[in-house]
Protein backbone atom coordinates (compact mmCIF):
# COMPACT_ATOMS: atom_id res chain seq x y z
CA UNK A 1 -0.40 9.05 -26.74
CA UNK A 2 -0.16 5.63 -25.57
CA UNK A 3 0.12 2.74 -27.43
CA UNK A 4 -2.35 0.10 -27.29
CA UNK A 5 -0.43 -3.08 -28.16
CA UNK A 6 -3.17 -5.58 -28.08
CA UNK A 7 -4.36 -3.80 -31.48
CA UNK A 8 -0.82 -4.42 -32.74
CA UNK A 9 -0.85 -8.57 -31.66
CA UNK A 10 -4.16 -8.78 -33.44
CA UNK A 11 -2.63 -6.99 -36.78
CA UNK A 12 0.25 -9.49 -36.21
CA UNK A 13 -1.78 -12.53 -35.86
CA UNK A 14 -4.44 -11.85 -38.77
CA UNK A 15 -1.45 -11.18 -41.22
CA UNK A 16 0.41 -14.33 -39.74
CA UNK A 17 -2.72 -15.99 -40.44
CA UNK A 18 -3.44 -14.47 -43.63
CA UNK A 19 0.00 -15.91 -44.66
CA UNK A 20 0.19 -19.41 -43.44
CA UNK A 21 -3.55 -19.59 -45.40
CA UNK A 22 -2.24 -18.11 -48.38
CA UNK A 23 1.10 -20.48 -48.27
CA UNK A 24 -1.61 -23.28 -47.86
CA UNK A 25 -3.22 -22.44 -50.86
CA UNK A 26 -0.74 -22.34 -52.93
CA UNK A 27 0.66 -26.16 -51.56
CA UNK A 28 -2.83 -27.59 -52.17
CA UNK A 29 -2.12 -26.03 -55.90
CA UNK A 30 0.80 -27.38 -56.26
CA UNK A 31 -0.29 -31.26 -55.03
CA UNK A 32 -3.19 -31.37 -56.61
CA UNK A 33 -5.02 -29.68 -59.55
CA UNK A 34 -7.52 -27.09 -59.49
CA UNK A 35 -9.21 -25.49 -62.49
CA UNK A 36 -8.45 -21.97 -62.60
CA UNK A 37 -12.23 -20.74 -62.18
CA UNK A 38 -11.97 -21.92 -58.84
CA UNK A 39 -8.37 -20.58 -58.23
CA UNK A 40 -9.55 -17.26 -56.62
CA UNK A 41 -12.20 -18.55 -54.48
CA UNK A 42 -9.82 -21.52 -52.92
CA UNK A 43 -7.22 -18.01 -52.01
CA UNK A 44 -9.97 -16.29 -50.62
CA UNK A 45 -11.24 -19.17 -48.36
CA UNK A 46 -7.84 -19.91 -47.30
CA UNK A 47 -7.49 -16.20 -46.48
CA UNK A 48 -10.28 -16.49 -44.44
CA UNK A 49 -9.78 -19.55 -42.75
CA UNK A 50 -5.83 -17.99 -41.58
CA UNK A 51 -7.85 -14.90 -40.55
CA UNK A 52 -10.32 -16.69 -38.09
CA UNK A 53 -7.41 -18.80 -36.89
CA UNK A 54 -5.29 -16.11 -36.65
CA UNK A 55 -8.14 -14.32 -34.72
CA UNK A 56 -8.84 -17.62 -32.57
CA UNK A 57 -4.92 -17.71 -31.63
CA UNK A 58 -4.97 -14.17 -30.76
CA UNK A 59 -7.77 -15.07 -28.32
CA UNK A 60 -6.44 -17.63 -26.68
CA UNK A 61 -3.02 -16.10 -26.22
CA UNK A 62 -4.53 -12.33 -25.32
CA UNK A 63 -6.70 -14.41 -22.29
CA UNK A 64 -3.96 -16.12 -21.28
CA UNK A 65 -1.42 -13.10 -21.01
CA UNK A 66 -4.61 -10.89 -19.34
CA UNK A 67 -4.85 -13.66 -16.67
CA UNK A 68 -0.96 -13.61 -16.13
CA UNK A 69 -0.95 -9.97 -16.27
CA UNK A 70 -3.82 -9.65 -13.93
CA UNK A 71 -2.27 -12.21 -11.07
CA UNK A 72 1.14 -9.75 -11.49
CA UNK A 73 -0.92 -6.80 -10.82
CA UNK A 74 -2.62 -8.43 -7.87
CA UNK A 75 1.04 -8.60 -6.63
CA UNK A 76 1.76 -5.07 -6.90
CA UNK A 77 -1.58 -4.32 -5.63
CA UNK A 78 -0.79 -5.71 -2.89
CA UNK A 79 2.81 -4.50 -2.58
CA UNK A 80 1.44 -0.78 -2.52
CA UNK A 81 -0.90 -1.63 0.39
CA UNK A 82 2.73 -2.43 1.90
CA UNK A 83 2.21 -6.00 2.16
CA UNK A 84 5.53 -7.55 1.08
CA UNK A 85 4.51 -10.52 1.72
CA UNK A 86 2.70 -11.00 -1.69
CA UNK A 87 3.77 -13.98 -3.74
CA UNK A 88 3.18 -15.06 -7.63
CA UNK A 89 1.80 -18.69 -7.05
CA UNK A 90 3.17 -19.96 -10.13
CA UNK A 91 6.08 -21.40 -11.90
CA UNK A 92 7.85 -23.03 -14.63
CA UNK A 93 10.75 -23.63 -17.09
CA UNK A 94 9.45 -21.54 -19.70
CA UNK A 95 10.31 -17.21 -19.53
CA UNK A 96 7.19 -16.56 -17.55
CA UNK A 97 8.24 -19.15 -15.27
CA UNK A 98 11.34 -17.32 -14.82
CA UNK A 99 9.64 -14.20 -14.23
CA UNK A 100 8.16 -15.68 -11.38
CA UNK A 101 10.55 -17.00 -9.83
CA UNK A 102 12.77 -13.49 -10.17
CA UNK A 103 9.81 -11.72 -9.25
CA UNK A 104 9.41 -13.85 -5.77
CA UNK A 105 13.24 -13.05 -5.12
CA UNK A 106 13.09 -9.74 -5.54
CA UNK A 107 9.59 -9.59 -2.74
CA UNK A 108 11.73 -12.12 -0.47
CA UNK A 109 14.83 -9.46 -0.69
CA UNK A 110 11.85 -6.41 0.03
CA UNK A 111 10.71 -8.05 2.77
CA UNK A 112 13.64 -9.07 4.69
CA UNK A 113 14.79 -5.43 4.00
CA UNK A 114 11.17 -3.73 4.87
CA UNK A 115 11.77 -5.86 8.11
CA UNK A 116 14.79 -4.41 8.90
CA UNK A 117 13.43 -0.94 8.37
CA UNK A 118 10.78 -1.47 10.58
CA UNK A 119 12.47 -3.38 13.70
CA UNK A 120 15.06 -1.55 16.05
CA UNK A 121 18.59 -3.24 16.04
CA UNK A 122 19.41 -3.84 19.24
CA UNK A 123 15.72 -4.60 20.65
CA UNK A 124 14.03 -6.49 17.79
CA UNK A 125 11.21 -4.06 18.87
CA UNK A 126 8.76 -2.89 16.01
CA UNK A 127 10.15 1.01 15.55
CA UNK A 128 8.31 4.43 15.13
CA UNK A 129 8.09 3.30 11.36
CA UNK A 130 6.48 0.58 11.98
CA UNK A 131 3.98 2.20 14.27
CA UNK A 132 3.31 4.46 11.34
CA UNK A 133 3.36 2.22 8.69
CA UNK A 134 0.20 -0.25 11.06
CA UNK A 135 -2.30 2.61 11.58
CA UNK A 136 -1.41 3.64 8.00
CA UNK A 137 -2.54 0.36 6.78
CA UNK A 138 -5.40 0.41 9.29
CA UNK A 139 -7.01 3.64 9.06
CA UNK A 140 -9.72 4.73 10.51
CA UNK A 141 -8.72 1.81 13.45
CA UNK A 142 -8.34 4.89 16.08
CA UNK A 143 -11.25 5.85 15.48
CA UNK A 144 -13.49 3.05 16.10
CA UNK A 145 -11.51 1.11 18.49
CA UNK A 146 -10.20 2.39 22.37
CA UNK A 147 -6.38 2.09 22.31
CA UNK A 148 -4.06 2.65 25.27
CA UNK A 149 -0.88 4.57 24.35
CA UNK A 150 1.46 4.01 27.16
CA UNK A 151 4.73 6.13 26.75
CA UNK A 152 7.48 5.55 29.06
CA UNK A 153 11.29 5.96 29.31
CA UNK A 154 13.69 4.84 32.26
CA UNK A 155 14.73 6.80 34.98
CA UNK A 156 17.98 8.49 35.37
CA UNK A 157 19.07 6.19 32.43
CA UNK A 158 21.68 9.06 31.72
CA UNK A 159 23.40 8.06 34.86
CA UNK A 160 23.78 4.16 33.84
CA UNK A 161 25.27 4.84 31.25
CA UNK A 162 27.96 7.46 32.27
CA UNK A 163 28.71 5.08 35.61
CA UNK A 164 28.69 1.59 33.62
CA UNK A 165 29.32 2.43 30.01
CA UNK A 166 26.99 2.64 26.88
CA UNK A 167 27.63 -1.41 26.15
CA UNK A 168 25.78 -2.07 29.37
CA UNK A 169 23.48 0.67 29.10
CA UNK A 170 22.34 -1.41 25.67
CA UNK A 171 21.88 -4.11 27.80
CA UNK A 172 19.69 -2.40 30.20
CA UNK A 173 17.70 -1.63 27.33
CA UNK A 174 17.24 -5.45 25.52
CA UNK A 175 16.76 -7.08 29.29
CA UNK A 176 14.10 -4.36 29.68
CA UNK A 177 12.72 -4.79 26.26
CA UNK A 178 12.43 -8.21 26.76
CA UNK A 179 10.33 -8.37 30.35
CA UNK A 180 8.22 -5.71 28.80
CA UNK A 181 7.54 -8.23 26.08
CA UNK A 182 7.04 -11.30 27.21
CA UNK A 183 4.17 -9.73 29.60
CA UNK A 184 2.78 -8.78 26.57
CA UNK A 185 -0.72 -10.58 25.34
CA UNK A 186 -3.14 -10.74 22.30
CA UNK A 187 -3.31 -7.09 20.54
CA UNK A 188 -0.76 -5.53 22.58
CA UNK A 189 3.04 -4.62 21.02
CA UNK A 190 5.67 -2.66 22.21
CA UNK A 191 7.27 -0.52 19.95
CA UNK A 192 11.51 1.32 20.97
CA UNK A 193 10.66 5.17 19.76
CA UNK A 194 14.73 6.25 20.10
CA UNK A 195 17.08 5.77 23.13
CA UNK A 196 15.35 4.44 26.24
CA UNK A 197 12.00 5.65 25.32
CA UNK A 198 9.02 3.04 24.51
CA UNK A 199 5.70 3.35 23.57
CA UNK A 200 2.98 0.10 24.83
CA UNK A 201 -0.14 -0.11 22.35
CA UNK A 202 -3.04 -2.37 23.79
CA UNK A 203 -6.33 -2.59 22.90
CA UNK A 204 -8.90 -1.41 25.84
CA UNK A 205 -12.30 -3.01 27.08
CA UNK A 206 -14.57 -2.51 30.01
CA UNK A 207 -12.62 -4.32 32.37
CA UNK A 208 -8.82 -3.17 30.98
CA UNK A 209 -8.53 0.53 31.16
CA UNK A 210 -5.19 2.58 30.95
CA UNK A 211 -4.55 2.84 34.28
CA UNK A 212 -4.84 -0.98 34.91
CA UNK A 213 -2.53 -0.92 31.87
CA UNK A 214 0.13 1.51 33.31
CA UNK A 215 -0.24 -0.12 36.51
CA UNK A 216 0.64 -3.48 35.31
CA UNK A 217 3.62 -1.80 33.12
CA UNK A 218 5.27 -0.29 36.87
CA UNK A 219 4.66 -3.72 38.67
CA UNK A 220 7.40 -5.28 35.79
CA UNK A 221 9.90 -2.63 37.31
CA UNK A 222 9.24 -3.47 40.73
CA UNK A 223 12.31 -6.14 40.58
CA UNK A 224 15.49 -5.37 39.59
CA UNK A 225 16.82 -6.56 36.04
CA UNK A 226 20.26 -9.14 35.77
CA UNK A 227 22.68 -7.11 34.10
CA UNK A 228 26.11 -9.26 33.45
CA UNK A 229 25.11 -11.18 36.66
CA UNK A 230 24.54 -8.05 38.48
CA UNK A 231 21.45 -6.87 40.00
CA UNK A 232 20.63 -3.24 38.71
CA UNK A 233 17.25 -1.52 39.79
CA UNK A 234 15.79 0.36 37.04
CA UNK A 235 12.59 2.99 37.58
CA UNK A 236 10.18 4.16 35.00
CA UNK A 237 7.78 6.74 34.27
CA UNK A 238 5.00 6.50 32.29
CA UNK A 239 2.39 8.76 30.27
CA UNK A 240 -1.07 7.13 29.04
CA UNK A 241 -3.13 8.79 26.26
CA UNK A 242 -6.23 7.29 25.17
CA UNK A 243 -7.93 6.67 21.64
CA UNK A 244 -10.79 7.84 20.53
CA UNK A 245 -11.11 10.04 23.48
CA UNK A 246 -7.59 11.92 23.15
CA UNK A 247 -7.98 12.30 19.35
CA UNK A 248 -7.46 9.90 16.50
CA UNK A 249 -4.39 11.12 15.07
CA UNK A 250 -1.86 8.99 16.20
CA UNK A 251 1.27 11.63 16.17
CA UNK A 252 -1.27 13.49 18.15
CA UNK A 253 -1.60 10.94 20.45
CA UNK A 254 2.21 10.00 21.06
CA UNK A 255 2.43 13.69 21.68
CA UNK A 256 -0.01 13.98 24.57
CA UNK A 257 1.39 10.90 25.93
CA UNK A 258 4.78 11.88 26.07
CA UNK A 259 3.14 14.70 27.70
CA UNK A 260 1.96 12.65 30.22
CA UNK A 261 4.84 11.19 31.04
CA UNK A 262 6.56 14.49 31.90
CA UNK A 263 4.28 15.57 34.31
CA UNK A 264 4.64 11.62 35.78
CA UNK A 265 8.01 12.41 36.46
CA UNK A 266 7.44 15.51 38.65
CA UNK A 267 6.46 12.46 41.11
CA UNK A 268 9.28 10.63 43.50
CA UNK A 269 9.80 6.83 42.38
CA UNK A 270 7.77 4.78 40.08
CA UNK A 271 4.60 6.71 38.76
CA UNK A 272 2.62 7.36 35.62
CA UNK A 273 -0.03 10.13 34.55
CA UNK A 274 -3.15 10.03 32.45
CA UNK A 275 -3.57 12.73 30.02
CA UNK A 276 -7.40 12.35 29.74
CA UNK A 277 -7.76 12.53 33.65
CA UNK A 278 -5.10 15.62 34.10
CA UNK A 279 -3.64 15.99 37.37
CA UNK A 280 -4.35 12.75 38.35
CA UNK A 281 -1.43 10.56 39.28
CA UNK A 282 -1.24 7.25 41.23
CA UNK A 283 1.48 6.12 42.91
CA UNK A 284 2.75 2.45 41.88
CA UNK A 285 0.38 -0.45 42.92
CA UNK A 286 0.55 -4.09 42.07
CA UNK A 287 -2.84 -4.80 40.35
CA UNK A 288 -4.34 -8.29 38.92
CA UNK A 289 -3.69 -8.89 34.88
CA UNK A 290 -6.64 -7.91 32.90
């Protein structure tokens, strides 16, 4: 059974009260004289008045703590919704004060950490985690909104590595990362799955569709990336599944545009392959932003 320790502040605070009126009393008998007919009703008002100011007190104090309490709880609210970014937005010297301020450490310390755990090392790039954790905190977005999932690793990336070594293979990686990104615009990420695979979210409208999308993605590859002041060439192929139209689950769509990018690799060169259009493939093409 749980305990309901309001109940036990207000016992505290009418028997404090009772006390301090009773302790009153019994001054205001000792200073001055009162006739003994009148003893028992001066102890009764003064247990009355300590019981309505013990009441008032507990009042005052029980609001105060509720609205404290309540701003905390806001907090975790917010903390389960997985924003760490939640704050207390008060302070002081006194023990709540404190509290605050250990409280706000402790969400600074989450957040740098939750940050780490959702950003690749050697990228920066949001990860699968955090791909999960924004349609998680957005539901229902797939459903109501088109979204371009554009799924695409690099070419024979194997072979870089095992002719230059894995430390410049990493660096194939972060210089392609990086074009990739800053060709990125308003509601579009990029997100580093594992290895040299990626995964380009964008919002679509009537005059951005996923090919536009993957065609703009191929034209970034078109010239070759400055590794260590060398020039290396690096191809890509890439897979395009579509929300609602593909489904609204997103492992379902990663899935179908991985597919995708399978069957773009069957093709010679730069290429990429729409999932809702099967079959279809278009050979690399310079196209206008949208």
């Amino acid at each position: 059974m749980r305990k309901n320790y309001s109940v036990y502040m207000l016992v505290a605070f009418l028997i404090t009260g009772s006390l301090i009126g009773l302790a009153l009393a019994s001054i205001m008998q000792f200073l001055i004289t009162v006739p003994e007919e009148e003893l028992r009703y001066l102890y009764l008002l003064a247990i009355g008045a300590g019981l309505i100011s013990g009441a008032a007190i507990f009042l005052i104090n029980y609001s105060f703590i509720r609205s404290i309490i309540g701003h905390f709880r806001e907090i975790l609210a917010r903390i389960q919704e997985e924003d760490y970014s939640a704050r207390v937005n008060f302070s002081g010297r006194d023990m709540i004060g404190l509290l605050a301020d250990d409280v706000n450490c402790a969400l600074e310390h989450l957040e740098e950490k939750n940050s780490e755990v959702l950003h690749d090392e050697l990228t920066g790039l949001p990860n699968r985690q955090f791909l999960k954790q924004h349609y998680r905190k957005n539901s229902g977005w797939l459903a109501r909104h088109r979204t371009a999932f554009l799924f695409f690793d690099l070419d024979k990336f194997k072979e870089i590595n095992d002719r230059h070594g894995h430390l410049y293979g990493d660096k194939v990686l972060m210089e392609v990362a990086e074009r990739v990104r800053a060709a990125l615009i308003e509601d579009e990420f990029l997100v580093r799955l594992s290895g040299d695979e990626f995964l380009l979210v964008a919002n679509l409208s009537a005059d951005c569709m996923g090919k536009d999308l993957a065609e703009q993605l191929m034209s970034l590859f078109f010239e070759p990336f400055d590794i260590n002041g060398t020039l290396q060439q690096v191809q890509t192929s890439i897979g395009v599944s579509t929300a609602p139209a593909d489904g609204e689950n997103l492992a379902e769509l990663i899935r179908k545009a991985d597919f995708a990018m399978y069957e773009a690799k069957k093709q010679e060169g730069l290429s990429y392959y729409l999932f809702e259009r099967q079959g279809e493939v278009r050979e690399s093409e310079v196209v206008e932003g949208c």
